[in-house]
C-alpha atoms as a PDB file:
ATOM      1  CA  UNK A   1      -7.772   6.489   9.519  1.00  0.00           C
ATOM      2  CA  UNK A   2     -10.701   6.310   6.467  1.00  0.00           C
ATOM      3  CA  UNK A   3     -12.328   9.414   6.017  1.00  0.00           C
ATOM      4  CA  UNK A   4     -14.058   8.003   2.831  1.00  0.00           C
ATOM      5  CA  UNK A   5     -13.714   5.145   0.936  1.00  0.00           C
ATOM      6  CA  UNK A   6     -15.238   3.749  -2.506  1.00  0.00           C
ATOM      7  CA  UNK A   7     -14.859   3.832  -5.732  1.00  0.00           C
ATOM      8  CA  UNK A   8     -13.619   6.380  -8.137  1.00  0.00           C
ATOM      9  CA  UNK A   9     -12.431   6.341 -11.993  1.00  0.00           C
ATOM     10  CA  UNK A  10      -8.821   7.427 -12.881  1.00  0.00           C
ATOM     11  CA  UNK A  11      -7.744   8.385 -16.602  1.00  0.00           C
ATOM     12  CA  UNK A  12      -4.897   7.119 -17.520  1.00  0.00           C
ATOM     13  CA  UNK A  13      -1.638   8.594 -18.718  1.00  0.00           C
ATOM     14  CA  UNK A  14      -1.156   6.407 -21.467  1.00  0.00           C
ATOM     15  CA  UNK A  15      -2.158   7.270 -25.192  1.00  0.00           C
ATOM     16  CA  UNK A  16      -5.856   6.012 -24.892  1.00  0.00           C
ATOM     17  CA  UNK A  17      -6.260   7.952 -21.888  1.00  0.00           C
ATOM     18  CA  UNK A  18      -9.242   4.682 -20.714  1.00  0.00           C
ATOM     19  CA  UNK A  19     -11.181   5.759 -17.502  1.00  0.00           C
ATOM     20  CA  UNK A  20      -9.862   2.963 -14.929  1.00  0.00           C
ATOM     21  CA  UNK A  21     -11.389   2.169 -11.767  1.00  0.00           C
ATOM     22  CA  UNK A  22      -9.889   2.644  -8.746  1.00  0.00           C
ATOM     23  CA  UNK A  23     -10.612   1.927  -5.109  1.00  0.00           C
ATOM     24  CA  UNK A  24      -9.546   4.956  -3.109  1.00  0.00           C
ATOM     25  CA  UNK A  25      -9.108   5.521   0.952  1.00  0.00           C
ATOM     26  CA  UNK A  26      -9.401   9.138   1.802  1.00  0.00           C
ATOM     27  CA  UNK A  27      -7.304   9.818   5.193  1.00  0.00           C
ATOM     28  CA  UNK A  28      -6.411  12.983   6.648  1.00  0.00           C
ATOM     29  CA  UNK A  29      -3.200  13.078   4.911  1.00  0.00           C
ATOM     30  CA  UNK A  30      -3.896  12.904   1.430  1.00  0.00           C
ATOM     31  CA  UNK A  31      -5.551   9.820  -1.072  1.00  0.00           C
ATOM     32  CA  UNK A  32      -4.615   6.342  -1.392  1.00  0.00           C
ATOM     33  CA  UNK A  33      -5.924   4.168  -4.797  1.00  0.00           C
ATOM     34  CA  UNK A  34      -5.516   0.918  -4.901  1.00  0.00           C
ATOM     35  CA  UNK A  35      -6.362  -0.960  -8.018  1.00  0.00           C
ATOM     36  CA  UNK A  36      -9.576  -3.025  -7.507  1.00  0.00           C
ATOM     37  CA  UNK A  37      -8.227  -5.882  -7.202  1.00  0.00           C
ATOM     38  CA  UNK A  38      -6.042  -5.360  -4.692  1.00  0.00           C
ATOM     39  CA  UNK A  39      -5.712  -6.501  -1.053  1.00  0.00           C
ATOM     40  CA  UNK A  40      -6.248  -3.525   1.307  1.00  0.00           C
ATOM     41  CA  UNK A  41      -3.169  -1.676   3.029  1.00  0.00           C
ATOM     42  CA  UNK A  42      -2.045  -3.241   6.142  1.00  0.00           C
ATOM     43  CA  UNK A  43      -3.767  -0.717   8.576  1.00  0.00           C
ATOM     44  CA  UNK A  44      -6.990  -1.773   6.854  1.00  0.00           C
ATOM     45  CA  UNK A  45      -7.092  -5.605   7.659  1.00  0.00           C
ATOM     46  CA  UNK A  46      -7.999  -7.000  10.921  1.00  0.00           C
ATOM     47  CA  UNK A  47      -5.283  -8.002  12.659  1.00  0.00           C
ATOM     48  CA  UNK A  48      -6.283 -11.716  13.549  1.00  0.00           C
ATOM     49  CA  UNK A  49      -6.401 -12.710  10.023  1.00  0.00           C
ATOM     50  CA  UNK A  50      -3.229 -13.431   7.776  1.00  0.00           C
ATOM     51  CA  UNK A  51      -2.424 -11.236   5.177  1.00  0.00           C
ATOM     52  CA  UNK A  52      -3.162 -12.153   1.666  1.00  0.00           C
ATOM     53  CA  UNK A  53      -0.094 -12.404  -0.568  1.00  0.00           C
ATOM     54  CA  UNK A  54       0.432  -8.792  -1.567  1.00  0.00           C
ATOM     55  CA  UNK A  55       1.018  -7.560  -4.995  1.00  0.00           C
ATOM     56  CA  UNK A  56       3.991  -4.895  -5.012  1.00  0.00           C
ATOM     57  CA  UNK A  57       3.313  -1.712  -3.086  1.00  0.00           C
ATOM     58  CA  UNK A  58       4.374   0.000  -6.144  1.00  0.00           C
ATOM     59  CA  UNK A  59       0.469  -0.702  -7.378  1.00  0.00           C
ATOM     60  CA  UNK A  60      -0.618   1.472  -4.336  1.00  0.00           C
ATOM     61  CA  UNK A  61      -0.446   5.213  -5.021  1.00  0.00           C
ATOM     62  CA  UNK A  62      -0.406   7.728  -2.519  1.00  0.00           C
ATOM     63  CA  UNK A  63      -1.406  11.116  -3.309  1.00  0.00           C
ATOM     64  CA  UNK A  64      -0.174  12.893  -0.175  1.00  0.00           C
ATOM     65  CA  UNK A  65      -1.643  16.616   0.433  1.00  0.00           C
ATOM     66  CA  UNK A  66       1.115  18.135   0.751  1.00  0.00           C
ATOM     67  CA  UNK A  67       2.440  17.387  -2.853  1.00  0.00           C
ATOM     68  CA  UNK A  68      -1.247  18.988  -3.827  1.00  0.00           C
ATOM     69  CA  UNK A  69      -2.124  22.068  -5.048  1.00  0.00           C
ATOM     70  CA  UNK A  70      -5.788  22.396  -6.171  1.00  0.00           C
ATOM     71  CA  UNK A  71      -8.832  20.367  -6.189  1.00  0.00           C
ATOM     72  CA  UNK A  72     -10.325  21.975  -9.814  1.00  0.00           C
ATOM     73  CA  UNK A  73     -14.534  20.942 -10.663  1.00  0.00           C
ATOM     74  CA  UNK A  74     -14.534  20.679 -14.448  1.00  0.00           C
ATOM     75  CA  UNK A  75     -17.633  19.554 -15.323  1.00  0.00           C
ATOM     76  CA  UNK A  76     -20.799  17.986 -14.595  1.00  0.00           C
ATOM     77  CA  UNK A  77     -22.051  15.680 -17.410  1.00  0.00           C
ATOM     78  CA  UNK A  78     -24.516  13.211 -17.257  1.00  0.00           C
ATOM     79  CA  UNK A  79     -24.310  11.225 -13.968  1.00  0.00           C
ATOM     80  CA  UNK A  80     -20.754  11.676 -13.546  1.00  0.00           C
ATOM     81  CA  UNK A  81     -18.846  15.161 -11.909  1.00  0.00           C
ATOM     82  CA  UNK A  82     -15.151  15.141 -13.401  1.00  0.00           C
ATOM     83  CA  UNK A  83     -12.920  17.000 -11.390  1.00  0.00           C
ATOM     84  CA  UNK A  84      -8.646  17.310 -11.563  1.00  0.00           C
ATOM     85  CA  UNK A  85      -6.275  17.196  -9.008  1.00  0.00           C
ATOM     86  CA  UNK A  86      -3.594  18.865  -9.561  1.00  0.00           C
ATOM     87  CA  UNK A  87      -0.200  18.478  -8.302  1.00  0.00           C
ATOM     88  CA  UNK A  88       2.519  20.450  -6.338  1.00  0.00           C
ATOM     89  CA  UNK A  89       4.900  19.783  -9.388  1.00  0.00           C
ATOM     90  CA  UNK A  90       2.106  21.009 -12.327  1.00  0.00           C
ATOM     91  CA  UNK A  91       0.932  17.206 -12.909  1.00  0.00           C
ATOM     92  CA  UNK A  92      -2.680  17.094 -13.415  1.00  0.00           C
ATOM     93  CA  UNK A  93      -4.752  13.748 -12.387  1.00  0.00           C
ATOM     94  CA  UNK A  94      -8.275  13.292 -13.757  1.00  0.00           C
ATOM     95  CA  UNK A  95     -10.854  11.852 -12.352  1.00  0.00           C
ATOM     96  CA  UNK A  96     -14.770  11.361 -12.420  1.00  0.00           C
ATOM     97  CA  UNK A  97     -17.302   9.658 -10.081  1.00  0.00           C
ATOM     98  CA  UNK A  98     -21.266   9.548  -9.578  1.00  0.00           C
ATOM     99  CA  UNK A  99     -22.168  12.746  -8.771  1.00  0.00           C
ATOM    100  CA  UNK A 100     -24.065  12.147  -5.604  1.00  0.00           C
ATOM    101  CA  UNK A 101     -20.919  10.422  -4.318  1.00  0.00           C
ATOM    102  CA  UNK A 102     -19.340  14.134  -3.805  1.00  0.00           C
ATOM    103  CA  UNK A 103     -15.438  13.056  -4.241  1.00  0.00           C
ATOM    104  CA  UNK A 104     -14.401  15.952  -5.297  1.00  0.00           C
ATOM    105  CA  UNK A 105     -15.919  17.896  -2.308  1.00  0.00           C
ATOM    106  CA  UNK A 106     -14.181  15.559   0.372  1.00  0.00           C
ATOM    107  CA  UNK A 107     -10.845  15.604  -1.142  1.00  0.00           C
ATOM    108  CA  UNK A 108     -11.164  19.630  -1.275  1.00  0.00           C
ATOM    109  CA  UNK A 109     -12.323  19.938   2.203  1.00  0.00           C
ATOM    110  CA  UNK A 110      -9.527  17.086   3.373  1.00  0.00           C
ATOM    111  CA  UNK A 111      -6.535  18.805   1.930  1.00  0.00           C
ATOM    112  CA  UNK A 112      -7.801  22.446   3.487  1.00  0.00           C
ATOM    113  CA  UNK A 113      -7.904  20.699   6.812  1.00  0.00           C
ATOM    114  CA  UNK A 114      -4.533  19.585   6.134  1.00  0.00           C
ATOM    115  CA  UNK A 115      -3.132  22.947   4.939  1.00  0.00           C
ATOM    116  CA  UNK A 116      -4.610  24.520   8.006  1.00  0.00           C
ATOM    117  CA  UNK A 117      -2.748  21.918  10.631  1.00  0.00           C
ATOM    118  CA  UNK A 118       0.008  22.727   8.568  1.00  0.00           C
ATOM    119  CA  UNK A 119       0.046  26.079   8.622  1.00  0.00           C
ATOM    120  CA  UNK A 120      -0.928  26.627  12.538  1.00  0.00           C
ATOM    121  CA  UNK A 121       1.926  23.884  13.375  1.00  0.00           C
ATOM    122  CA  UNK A 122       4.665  26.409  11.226  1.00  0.00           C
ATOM    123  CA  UNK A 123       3.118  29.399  13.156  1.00  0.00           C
ATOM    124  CA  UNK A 124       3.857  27.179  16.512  1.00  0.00           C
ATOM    125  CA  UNK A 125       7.580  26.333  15.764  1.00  0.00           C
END
């Protein structure tokens, strides 16, 4: 289920390090992005119409809160808020949107939600 969706810009790994778009599905268990491009995930579509040919599902990347650590602000410059997620295993994922579109904030508040379920479930069993 879509918390938020829209768009948000990714920095790549490579050597240039471009800022590349990216449309992203927030659920309750962590971040999807999906290149632009791109039809969206199964759940997504209604059901009566046929699926587009898919690209590979490799092109669909799942950051899943419980492989995240921190939701860090950097800065706020110009229209845009940059912000870094960082990873369970140390990687670090930039990212920057409009500020008034308040990524950063629903990510943060998402993956404390699903720390908390986490947490009272391990208290439970």
């Amino acid at each position: 289920k879509a918390v938020k969706e829209g768009m948000l810009e990714k920095r790549s790994d490579g050597l240039l390090q471009l800022w590349k778009k990216k449309r992203c599905i927030l659920t309750e268990e962590g971040l999807l992005l999906i290149p632009p491009k791109h039809p969206p995930p199964p759940q997504q579509q209604q059901q009566q119409q046929p699926a587009p040919p898919a690209e590979p599902a490799a092109k669909i990347k799942e950051l899943h809160f419980s492989n995240m650590k921190t939701v860090d602000c950097v800065e706020r410059k110009g229209k845009y808020v940059y912000f870094t997620v960082v990873m369970a295993e140390g990687k670090e994922i930039d990212f920057r949107c409009a500020q008034e579109q308040g990524w950063n904030a629903a990510i943060t508040l998402q993956m404390v939600q699903y720390k908390n379920r986490q947490a009272i479930l391990a208290v439970r069993s």
